[in-house]
N, C-alpha and C. Protein backbone atom coordinates (compact mmCIF):
# COMPACT_ATOMS: atom_id res chain seq x y z
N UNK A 1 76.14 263.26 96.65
CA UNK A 1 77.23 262.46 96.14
C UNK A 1 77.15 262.43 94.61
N UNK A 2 78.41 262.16 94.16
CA UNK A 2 78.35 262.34 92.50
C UNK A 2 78.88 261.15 91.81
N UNK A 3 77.39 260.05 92.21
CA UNK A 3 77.68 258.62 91.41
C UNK A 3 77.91 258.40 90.66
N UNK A 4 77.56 259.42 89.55
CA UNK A 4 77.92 259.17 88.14
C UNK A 4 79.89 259.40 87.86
N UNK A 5 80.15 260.33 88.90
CA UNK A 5 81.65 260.54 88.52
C UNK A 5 82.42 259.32 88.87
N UNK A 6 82.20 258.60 90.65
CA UNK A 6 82.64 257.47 90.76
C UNK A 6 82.28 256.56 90.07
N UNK A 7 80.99 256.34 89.22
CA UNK A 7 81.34 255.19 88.04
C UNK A 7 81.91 255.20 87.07
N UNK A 8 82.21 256.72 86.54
CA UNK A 8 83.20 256.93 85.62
C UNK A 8 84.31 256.35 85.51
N UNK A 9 85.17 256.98 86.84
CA UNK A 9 86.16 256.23 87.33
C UNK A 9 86.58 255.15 87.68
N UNK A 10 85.29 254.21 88.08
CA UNK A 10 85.60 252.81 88.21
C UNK A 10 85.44 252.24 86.88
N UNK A 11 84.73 252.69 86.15
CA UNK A 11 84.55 252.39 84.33
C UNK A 11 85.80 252.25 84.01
N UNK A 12 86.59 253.43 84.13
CA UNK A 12 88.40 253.36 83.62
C UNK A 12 89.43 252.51 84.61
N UNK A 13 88.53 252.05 85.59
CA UNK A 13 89.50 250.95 86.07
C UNK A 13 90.33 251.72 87.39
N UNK A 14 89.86 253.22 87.82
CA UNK A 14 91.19 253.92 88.33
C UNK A 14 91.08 254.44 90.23
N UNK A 15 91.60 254.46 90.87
CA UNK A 15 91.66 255.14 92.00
C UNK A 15 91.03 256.33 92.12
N UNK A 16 90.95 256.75 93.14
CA UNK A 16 90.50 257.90 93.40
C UNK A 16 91.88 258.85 93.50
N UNK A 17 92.91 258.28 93.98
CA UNK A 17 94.45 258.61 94.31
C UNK A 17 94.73 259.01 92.46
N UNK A 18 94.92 258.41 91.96
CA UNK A 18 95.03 258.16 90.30
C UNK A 18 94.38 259.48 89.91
N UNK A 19 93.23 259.91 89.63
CA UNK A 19 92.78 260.73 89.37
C UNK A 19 92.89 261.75 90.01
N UNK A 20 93.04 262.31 91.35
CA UNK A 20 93.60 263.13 92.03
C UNK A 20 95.04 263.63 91.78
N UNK A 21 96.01 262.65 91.41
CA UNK A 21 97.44 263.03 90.83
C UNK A 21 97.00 263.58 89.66
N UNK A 22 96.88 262.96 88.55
CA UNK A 22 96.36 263.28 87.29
C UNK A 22 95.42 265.13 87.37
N UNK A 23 94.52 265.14 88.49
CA UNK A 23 94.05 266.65 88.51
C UNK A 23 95.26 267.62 89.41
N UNK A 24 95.68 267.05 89.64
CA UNK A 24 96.86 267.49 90.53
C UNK A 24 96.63 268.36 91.97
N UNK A 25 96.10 267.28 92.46
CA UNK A 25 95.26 267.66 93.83
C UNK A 25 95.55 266.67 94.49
N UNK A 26 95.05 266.92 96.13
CA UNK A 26 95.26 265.65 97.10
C UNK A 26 94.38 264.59 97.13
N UNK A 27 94.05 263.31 97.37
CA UNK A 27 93.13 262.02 96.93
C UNK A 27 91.87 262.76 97.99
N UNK A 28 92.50 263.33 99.20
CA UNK A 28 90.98 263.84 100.10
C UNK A 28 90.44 265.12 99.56
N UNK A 29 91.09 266.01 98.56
CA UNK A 29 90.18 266.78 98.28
C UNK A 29 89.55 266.05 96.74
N UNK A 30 89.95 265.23 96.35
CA UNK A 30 89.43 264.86 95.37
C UNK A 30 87.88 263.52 95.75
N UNK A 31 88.41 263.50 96.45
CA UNK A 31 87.08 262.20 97.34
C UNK A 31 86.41 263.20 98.01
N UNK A 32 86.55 264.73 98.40
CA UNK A 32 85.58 265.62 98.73
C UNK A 32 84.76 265.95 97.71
N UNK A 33 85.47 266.11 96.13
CA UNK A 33 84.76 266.53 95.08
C UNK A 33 83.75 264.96 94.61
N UNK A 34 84.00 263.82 94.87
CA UNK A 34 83.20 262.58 94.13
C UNK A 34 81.76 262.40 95.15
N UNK A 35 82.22 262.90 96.48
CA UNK A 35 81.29 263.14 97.70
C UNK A 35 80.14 263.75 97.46
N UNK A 36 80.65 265.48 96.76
CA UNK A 36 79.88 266.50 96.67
C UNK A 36 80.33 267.22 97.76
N UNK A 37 81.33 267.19 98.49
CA UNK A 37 81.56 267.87 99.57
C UNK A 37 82.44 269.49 99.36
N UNK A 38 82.91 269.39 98.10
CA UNK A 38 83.23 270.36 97.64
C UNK A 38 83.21 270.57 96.17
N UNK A 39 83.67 271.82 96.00
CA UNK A 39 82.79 271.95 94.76
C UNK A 39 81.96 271.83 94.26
N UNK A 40 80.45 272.33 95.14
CA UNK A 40 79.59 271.81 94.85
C UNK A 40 78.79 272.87 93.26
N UNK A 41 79.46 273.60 92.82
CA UNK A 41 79.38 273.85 91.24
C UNK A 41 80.09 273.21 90.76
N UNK A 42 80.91 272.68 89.86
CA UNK A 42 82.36 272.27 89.54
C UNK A 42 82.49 273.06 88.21
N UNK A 43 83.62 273.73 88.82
CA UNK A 43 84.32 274.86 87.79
C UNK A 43 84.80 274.16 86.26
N UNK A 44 84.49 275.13 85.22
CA UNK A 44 84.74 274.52 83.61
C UNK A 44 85.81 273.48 84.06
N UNK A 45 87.03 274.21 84.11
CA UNK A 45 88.41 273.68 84.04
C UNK A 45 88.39 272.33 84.80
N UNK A 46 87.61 272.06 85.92
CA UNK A 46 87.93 271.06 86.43
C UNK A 46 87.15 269.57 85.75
N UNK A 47 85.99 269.90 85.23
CA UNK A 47 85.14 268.89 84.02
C UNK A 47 85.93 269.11 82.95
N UNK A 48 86.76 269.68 82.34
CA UNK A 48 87.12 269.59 81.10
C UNK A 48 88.49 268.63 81.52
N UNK A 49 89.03 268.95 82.75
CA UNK A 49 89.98 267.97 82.70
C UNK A 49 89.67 266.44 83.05
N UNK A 50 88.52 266.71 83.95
CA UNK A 50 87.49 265.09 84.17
C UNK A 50 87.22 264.46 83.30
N UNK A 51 86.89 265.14 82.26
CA UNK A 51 86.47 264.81 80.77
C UNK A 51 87.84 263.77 79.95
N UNK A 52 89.19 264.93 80.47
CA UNK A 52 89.98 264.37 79.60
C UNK A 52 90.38 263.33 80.11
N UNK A 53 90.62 263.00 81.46
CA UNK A 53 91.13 261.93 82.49
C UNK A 53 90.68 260.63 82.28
N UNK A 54 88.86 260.87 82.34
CA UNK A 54 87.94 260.14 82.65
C UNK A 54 87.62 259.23 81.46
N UNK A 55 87.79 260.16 80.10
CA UNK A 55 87.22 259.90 78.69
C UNK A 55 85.74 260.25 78.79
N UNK A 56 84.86 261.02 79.39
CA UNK A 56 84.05 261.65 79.33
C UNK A 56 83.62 262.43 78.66
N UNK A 57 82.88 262.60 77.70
CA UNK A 57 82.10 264.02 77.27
C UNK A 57 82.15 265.03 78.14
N UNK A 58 82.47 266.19 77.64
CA UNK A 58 82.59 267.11 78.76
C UNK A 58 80.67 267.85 78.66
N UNK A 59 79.57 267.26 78.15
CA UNK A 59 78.66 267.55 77.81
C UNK A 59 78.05 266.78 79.10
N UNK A 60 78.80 265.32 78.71
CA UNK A 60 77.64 264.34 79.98
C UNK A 60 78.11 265.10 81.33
N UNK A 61 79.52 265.69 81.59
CA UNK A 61 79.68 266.17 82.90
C UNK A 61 78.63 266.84 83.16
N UNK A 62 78.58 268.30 82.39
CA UNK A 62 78.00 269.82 82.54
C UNK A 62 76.14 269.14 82.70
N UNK A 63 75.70 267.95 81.57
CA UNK A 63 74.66 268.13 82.19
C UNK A 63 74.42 267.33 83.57
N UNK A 64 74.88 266.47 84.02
CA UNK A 64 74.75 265.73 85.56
C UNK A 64 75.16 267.16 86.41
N UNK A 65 76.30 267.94 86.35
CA UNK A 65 76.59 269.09 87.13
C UNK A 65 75.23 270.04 86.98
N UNK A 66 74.28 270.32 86.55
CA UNK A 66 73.69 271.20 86.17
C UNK A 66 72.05 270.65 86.69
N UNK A 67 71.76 269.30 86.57
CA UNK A 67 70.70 268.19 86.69
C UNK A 67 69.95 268.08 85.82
N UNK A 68 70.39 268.53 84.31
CA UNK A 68 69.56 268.41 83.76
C UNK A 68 69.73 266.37 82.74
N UNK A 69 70.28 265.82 83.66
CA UNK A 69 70.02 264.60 82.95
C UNK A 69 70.44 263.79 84.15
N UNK A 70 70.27 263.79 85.36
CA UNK A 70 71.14 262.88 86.34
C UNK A 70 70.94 261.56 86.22
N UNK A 71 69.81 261.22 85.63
CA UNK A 71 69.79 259.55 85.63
C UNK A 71 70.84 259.03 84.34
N UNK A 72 70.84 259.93 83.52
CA UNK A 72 71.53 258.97 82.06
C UNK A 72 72.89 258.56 82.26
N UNK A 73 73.37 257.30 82.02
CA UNK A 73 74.45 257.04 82.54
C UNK A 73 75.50 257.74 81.74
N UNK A 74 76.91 257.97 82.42
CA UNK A 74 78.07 258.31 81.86
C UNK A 74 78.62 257.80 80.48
N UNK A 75 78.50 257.97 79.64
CA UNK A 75 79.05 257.37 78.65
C UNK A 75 80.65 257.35 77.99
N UNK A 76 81.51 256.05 77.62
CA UNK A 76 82.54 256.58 77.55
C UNK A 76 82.87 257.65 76.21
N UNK A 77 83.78 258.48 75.66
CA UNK A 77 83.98 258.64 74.73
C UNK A 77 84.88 257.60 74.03
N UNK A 78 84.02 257.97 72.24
CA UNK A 78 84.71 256.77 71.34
C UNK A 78 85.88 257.44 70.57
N UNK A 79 86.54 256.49 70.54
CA UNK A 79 88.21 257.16 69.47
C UNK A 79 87.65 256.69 68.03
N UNK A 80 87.79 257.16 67.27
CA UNK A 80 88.04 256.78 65.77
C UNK A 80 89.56 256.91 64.92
């Protein structure tokens, strides 16, 4: 399962439905991807748009996707 993505998303306050429109996918294949049930690489394009959705670093994605940091929490990105 990919806790760090569902806290992302609950960080921004949002559905799983919400973010699934926004990737432009169905809410069950998108609750397959927060599962780990699919995608279990997750392709650039789909973290870069997680990134943009989410307000994520597309850095904190790639390293939780990769394991090289799974404990550090999600951080949001800051606007200036």
């Amino acid at each position: 399962m990919r806790d760090w993505l569902k806290e992302a998303r609950l960080k921004k306050g949002m559905t799983q439905l919400q973010v699934a429109e926004q990737l432009g996918i169905t809410e069950s294949y998108y609750c397959f991807i927060e599962n780990g049930g699919r995608l279990k690489k997750m392709d650039v394009v789909t973290a870069k748009n997680l990134s943009s959705i989410l307000g994520v670093p597309i850095q904190a994605i790639l390293s939780h996707e990769t394991g090289s940091s799974p404990q550090e929490p999600v951080e949001e990105m800051s606007v200036t």
